[in-house]
C-alpha atoms as a PDB file:
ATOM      1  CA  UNK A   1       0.000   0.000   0.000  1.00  0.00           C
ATOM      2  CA  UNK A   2       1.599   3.352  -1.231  1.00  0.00           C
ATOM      3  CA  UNK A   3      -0.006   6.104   1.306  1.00  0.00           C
ATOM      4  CA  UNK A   4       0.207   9.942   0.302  1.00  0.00           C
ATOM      5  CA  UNK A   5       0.234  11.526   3.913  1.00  0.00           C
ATOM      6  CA  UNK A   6      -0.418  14.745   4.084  1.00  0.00           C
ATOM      7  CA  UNK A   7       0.188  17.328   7.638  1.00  0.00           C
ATOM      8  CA  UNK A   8       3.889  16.068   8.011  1.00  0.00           C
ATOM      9  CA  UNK A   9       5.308  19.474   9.402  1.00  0.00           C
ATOM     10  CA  UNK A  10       3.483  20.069  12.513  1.00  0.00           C
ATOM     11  CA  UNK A  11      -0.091  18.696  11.857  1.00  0.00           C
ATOM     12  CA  UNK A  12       0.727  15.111  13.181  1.00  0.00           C
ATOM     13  CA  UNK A  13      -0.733  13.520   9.740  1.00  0.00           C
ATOM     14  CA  UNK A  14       0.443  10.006  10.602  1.00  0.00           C
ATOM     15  CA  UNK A  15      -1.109   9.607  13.423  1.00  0.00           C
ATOM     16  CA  UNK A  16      -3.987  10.840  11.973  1.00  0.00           C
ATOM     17  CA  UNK A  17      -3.621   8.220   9.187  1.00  0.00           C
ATOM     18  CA  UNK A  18      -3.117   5.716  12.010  1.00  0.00           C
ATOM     19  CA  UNK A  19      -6.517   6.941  13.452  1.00  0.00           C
ATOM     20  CA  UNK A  20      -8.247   6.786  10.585  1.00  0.00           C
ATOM     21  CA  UNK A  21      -7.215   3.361   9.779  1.00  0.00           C
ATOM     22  CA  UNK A  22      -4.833   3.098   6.955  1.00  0.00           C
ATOM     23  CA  UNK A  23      -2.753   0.298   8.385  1.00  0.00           C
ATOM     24  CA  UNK A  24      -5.255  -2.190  10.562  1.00  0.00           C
ATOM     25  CA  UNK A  25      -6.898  -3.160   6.953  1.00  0.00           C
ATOM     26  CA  UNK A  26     -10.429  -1.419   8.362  1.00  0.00           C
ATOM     27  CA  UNK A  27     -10.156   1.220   5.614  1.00  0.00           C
ATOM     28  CA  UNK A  28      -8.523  -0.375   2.305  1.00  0.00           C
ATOM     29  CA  UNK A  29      -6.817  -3.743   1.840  1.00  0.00           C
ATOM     30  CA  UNK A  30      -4.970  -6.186   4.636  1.00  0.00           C
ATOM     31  CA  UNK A  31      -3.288  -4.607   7.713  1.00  0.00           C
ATOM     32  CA  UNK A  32       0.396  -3.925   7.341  1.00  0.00           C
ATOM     33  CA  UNK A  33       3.360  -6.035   7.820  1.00  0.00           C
ATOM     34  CA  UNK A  34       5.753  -3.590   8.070  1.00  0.00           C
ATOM     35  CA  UNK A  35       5.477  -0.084   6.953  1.00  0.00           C
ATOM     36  CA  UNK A  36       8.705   1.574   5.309  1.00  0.00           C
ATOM     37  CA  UNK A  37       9.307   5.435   4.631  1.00  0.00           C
ATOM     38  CA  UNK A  38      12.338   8.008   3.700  1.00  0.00           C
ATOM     39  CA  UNK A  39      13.472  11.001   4.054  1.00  0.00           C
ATOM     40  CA  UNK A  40      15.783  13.762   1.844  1.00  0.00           C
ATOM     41  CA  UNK A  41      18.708  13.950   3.719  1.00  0.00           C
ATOM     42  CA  UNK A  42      21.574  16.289   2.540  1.00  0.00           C
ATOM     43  CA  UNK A  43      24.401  15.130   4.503  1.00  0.00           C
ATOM     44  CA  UNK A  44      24.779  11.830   2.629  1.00  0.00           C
ATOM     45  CA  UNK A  45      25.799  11.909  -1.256  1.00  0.00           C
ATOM     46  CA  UNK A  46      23.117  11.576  -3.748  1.00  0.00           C
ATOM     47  CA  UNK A  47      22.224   7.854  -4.333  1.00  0.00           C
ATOM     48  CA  UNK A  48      23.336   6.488  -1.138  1.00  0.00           C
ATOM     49  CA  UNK A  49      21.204   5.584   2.085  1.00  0.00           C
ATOM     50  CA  UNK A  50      21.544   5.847   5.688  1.00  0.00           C
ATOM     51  CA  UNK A  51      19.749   4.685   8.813  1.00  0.00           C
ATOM     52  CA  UNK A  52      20.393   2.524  11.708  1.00  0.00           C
ATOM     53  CA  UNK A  53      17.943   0.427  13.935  1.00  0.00           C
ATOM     54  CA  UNK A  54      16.580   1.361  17.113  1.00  0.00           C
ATOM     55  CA  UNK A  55      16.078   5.103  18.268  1.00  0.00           C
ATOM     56  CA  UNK A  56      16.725   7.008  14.850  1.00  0.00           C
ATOM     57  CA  UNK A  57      14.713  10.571  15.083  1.00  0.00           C
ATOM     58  CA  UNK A  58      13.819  12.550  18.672  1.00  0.00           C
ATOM     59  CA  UNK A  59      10.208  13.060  20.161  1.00  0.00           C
ATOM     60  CA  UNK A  60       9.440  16.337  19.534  1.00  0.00           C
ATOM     61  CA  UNK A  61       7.272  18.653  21.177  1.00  0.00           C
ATOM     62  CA  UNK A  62       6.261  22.668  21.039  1.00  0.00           C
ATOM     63  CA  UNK A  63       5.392  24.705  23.572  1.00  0.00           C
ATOM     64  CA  UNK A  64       4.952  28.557  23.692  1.00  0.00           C
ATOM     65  CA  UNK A  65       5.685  30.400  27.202  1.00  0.00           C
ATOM     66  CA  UNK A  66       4.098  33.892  27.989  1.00  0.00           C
ATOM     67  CA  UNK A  67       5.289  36.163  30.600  1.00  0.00           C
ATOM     68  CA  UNK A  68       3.259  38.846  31.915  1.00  0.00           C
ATOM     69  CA  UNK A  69       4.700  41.977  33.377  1.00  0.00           C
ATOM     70  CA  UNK A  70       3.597  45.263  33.788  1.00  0.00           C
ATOM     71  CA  UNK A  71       4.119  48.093  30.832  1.00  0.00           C
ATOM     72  CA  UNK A  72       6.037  51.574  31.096  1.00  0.00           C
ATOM     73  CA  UNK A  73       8.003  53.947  29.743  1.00  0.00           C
ATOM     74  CA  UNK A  74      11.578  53.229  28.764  1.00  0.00           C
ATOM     75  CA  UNK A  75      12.655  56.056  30.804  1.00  0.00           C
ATOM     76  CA  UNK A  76      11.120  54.822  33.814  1.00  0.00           C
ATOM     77  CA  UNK A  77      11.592  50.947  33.921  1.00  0.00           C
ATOM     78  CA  UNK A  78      10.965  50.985  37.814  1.00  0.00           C
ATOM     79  CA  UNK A  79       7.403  51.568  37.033  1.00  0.00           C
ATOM     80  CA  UNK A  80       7.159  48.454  35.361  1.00  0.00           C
ATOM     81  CA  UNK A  81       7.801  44.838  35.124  1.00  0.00           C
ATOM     82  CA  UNK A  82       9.726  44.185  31.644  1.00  0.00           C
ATOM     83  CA  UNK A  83       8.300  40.862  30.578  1.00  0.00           C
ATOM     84  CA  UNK A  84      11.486  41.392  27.626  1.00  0.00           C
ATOM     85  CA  UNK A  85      14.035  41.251  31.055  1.00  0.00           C
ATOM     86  CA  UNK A  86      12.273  38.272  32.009  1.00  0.00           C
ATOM     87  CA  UNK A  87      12.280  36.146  28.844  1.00  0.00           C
ATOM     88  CA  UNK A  88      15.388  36.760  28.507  1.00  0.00           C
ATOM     89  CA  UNK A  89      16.434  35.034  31.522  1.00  0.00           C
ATOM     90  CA  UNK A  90      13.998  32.586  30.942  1.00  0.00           C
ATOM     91  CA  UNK A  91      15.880  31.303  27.691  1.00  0.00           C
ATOM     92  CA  UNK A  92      19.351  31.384  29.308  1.00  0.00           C
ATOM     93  CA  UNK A  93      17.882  29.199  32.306  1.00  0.00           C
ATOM     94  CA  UNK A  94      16.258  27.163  30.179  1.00  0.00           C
ATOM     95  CA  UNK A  95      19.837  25.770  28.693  1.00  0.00           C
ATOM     96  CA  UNK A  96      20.547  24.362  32.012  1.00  0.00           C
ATOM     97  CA  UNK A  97      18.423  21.785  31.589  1.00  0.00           C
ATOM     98  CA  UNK A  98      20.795  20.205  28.706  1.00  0.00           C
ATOM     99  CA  UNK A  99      23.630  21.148  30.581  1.00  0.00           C
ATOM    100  CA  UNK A 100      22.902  20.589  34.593  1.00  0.00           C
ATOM    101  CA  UNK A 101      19.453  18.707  34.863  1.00  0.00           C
ATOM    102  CA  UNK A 102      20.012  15.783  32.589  1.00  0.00           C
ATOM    103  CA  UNK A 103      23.191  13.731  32.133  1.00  0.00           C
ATOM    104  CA  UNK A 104      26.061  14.287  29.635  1.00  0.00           C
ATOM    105  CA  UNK A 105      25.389  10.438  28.265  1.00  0.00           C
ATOM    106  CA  UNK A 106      21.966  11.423  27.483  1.00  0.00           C
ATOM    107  CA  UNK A 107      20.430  13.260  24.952  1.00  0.00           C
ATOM    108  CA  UNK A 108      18.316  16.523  24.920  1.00  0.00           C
ATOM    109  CA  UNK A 109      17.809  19.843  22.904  1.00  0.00           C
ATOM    110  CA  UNK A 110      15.780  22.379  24.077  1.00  0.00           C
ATOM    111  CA  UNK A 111      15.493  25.604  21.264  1.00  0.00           C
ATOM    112  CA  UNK A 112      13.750  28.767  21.822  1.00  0.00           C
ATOM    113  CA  UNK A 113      13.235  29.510  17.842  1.00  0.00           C
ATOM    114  CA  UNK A 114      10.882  32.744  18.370  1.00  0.00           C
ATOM    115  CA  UNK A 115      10.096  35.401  20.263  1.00  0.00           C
ATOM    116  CA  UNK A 116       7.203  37.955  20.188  1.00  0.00           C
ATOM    117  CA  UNK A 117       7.268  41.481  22.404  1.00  0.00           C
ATOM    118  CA  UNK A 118       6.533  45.481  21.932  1.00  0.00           C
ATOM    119  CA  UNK A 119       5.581  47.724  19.374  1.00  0.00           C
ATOM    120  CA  UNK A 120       7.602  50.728  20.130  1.00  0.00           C
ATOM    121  CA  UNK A 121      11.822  51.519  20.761  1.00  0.00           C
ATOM    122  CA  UNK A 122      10.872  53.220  24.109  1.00  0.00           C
ATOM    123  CA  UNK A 123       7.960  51.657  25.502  1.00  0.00           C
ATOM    124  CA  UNK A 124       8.174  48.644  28.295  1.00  0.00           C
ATOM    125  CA  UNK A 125       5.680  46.048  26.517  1.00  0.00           C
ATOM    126  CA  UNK A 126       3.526  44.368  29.084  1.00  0.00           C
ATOM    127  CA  UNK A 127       3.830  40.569  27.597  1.00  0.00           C
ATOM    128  CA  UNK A 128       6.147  38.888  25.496  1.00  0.00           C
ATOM    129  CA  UNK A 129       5.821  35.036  24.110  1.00  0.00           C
ATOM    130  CA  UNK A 130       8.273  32.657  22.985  1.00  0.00           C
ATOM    131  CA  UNK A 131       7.621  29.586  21.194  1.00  0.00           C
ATOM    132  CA  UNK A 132      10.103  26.349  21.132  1.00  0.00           C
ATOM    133  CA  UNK A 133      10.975  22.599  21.252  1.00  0.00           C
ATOM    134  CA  UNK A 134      12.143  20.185  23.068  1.00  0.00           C
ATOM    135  CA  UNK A 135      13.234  17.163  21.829  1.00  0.00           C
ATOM    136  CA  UNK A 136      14.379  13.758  23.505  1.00  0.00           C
ATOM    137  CA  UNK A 137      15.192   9.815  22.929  1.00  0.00           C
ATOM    138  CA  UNK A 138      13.457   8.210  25.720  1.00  0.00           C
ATOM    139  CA  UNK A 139      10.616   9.021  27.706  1.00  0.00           C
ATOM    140  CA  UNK A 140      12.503   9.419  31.193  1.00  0.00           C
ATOM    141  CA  UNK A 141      14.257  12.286  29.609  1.00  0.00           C
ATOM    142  CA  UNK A 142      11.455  14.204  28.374  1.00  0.00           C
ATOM    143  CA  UNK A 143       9.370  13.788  31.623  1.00  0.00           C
ATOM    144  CA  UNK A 144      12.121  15.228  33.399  1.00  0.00           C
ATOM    145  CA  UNK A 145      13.305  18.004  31.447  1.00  0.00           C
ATOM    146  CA  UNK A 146       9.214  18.869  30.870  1.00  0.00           C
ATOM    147  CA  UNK A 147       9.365  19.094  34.745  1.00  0.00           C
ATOM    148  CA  UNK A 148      12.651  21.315  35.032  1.00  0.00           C
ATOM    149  CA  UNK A 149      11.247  23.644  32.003  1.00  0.00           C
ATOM    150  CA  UNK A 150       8.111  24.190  34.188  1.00  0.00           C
ATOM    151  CA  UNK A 151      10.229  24.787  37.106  1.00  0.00           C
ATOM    152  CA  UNK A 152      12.533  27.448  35.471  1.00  0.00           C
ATOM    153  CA  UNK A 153       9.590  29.263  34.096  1.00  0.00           C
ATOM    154  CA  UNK A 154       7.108  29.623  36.946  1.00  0.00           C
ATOM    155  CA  UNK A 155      10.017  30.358  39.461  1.00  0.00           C
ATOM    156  CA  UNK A 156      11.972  32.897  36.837  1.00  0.00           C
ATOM    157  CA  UNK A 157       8.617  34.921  36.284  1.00  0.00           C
ATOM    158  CA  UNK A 158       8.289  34.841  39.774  1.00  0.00           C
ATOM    159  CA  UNK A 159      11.852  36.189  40.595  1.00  0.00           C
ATOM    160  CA  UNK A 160      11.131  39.405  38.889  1.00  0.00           C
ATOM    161  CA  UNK A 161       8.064  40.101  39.733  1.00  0.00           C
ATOM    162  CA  UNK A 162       6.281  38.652  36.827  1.00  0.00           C
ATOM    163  CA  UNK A 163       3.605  35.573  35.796  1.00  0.00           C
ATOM    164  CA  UNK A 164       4.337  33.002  33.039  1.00  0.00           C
ATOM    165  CA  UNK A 165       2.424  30.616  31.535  1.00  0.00           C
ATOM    166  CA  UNK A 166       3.586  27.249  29.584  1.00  0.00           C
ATOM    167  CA  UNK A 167       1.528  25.680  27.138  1.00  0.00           C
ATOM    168  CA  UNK A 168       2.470  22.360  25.620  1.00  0.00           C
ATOM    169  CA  UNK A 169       1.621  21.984  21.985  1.00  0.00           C
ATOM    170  CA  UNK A 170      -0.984  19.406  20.661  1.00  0.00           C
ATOM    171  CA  UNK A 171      -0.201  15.908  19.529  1.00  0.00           C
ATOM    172  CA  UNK A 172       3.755  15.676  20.028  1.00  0.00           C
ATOM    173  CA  UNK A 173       5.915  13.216  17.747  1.00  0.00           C
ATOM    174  CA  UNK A 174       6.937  10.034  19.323  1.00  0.00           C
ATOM    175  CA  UNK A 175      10.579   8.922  19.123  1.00  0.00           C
ATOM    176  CA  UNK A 176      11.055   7.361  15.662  1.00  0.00           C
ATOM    177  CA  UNK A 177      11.854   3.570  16.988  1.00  0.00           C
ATOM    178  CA  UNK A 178      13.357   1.525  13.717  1.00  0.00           C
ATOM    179  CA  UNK A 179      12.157  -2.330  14.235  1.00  0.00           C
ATOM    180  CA  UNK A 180      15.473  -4.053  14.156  1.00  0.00           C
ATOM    181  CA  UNK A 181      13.947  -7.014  12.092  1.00  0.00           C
ATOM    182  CA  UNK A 182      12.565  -4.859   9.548  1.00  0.00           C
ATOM    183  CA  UNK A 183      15.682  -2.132   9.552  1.00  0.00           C
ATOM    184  CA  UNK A 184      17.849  -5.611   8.586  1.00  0.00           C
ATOM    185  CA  UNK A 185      15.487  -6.358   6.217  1.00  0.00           C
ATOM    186  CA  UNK A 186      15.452  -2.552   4.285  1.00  0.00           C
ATOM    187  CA  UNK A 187      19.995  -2.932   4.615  1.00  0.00           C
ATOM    188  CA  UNK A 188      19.395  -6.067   3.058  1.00  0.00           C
ATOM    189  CA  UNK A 189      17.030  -4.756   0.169  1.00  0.00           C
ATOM    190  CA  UNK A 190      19.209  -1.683  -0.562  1.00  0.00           C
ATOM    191  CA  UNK A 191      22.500  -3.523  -0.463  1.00  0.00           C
ATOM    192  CA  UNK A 192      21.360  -6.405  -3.370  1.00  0.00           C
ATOM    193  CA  UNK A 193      19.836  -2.819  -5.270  1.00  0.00           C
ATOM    194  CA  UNK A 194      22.082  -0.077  -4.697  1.00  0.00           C
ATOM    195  CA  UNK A 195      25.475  -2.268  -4.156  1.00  0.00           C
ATOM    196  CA  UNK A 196      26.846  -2.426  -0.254  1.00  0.00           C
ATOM    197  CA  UNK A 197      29.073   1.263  -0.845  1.00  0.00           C
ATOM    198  CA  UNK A 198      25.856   3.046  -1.171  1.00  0.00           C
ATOM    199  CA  UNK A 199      24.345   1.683   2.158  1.00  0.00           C
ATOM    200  CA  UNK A 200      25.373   3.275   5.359  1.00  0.00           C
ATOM    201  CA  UNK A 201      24.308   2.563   9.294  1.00  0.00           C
ATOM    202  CA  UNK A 202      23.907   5.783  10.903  1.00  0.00           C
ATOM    203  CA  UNK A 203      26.312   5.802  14.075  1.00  0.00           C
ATOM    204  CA  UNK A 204      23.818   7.833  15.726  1.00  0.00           C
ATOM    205  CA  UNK A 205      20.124   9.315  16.109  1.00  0.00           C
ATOM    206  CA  UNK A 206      18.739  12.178  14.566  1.00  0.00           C
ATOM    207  CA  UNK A 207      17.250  15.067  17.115  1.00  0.00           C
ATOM    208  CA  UNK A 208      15.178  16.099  14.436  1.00  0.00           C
ATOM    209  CA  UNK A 209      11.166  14.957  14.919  1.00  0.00           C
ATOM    210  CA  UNK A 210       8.874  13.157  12.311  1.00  0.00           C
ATOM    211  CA  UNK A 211       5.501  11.784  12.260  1.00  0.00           C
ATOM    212  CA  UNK A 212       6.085   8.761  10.844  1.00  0.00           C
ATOM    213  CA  UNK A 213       6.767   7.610  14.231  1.00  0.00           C
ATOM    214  CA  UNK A 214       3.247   6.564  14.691  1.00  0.00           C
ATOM    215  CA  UNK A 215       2.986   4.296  11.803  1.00  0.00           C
ATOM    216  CA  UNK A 216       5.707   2.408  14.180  1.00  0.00           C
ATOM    217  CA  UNK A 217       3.437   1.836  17.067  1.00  0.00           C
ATOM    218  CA  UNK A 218       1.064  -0.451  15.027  1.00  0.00           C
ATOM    219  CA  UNK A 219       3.345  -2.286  12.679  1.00  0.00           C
ATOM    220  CA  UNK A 220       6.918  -2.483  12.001  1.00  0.00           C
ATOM    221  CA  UNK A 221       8.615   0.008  10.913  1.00  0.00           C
ATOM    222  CA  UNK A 222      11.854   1.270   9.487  1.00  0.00           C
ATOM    223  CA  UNK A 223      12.244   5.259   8.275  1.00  0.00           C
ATOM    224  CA  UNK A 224      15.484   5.863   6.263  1.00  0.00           C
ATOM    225  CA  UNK A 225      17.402   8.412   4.988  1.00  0.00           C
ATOM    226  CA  UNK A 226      17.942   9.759   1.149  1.00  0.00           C
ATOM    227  CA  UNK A 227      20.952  11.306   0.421  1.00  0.00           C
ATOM    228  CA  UNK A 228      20.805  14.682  -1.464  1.00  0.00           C
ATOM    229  CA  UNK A 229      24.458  15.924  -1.611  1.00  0.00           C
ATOM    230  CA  UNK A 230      25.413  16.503  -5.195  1.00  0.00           C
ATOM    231  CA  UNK A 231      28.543  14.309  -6.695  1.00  0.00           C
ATOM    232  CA  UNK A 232      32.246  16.790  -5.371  1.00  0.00           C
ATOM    233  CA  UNK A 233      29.822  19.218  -3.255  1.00  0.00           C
ATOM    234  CA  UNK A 234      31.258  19.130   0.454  1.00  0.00           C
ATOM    235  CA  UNK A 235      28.903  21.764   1.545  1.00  0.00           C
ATOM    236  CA  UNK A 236      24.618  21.055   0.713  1.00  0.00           C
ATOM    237  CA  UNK A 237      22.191  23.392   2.548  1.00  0.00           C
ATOM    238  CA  UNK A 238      20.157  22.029   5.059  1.00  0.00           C
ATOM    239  CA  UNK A 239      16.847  21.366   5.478  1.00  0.00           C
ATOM    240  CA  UNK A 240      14.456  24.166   6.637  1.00  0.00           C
ATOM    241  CA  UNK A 241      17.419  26.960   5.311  1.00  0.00           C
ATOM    242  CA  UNK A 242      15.854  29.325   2.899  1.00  0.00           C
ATOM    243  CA  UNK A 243      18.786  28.243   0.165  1.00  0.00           C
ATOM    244  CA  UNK A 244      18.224  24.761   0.206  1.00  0.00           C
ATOM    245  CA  UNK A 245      17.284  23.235  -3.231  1.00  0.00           C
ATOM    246  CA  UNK A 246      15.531  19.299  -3.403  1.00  0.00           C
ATOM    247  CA  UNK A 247      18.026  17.649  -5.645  1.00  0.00           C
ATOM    248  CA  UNK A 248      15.870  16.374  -8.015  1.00  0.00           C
ATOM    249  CA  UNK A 249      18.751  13.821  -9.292  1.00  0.00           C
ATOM    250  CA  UNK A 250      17.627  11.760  -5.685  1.00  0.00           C
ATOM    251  CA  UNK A 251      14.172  10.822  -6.517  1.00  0.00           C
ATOM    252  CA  UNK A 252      14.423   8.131  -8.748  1.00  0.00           C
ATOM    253  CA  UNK A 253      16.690   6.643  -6.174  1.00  0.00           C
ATOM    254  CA  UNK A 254      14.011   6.769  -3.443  1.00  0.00           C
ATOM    255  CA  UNK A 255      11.713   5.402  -5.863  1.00  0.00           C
ATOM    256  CA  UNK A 256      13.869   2.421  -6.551  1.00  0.00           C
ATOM    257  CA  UNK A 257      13.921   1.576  -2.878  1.00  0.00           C
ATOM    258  CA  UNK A 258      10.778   1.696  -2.268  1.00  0.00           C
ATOM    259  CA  UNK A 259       9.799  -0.426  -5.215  1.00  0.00           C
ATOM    260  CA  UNK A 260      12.339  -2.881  -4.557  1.00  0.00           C
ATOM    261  CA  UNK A 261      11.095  -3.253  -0.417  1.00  0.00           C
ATOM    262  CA  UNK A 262       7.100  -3.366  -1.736  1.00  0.00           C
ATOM    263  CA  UNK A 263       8.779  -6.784  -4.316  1.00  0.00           C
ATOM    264  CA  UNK A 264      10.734  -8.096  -1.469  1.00  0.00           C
ATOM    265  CA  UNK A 265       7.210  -8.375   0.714  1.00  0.00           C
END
């Protein structure tokens, strides 16, 4: 079954392909034996492939924080509480949780990407908002950094004078687990296909999130990586940068593998 999934970037579309049945056979054909995916990846040369059993890509979650202070003039900050002052403390604390709450061995990432506050040069606004992710390989981890991130925030508002509020975002990514039976399986595919110098094992997991961690908790799974890089081009821009490019030259490898893993079933 070839499934066009749409909502990949935020909207949680596989689980909401899960939900509505696309791999339990309710909805079209037999349930799944194993469900198989990829993903553009321009680190790796164009025409090779890269993945590696187990934990491959982080849970991911949002969350947006807003602090509420009290607004003034510029040229009287003691008559207000700068909510600015506040987030900006809030975002330095919050890097303490990769490097003082959880342990070197163990992965986290925490990113504040945006932040929202004012109108004017010279006026104290009287919120601000940032929004951000935290991301995580195991489920231990992200309880207890989500714990220390709602620590730091309540008690940093609360140091200045201020409120805060954190609000988790809806429908988080799981942890993109790669069934080791059926990640063998895909190596053993794209070796006979490709030839064994194309096929890589990725030393280690992606923090990066992806939905296609749900089709893994009802069948199993393996997600793999397309390379991108053009032949002699050290440097390929990454994903999500305004100058990157899709190599078109990459697709009829991903089609190939996919083909080739549908045959092999």
């Amino acid at each position: 079954l070839f499934m066009f999934q749409p909502a990949e970037e935020g909207g949680a579309g596989g689980m909401r392909m899960v939900e509505d049945g696309s791999l339990d056979g309710s909805r079209i054909g037999r349930a799944a034996d194993a469900v198989y995916g990829l993903h553009g990846f321009p680190s790796a040369d164009v025409g090779h492939f890269t993945t590696r059993p187990g934990p491959f890509m982080a849970a991911a979650t949002s969350f947006q924080i807003h602090v509420y202070g009290r607004g003034a003039h510029a040229a009287y900050p003691h008559y207000g509480i700068d909510p600015i002052v506040v987030t900006a403390h809030i975002v330095t604390a919050l890097q303490t949780i990769a490097s003082r709450t959880i342990g070197p061995l163990e992965s986290v990432v925490v990113t504040v990407g945006k932040i929202e506050a004012g109108v004017a040069h010279n006026v104290i606004p009287e919120t601000a908002r940032m929004h951000g992710t935290l991301r995580t390989l195991n489920a231990d981890v992200e309880t207890r950094a989500k714990e220390r991130l709602e620590a730091i925030v309540t008690h940093t508002a609360l140091a200045f004078g201020a409120e805060a509020e954190l609000v988790w975002g809806e429908n988080p990514y799981p942890v993109v687990i790669n069934d080791p039976v059926a990640t063998d399986r895909f190596f053993a595919v794209a070796r006979e296909t490709f030839g064994a110098e194309r096929i890589h094992v990725e030393p280690e997991p992606s923090m990066g999130g992806e939905d296609f961690s749900f089709y893994g908790k009802v069948a199993p799974a393996c997600f793999f990586f397309l390379g991108l890089r053009p032949p002699g081009q050290e440097r390929y821009a990454n994903l999500h940068s305004p100058v990157f490019d899709f190599n078109d030259a990459a697709l009829p490898y991903g089609m190939e593998a996919l083909v080739a893993l549908a045959n092999e079933g």
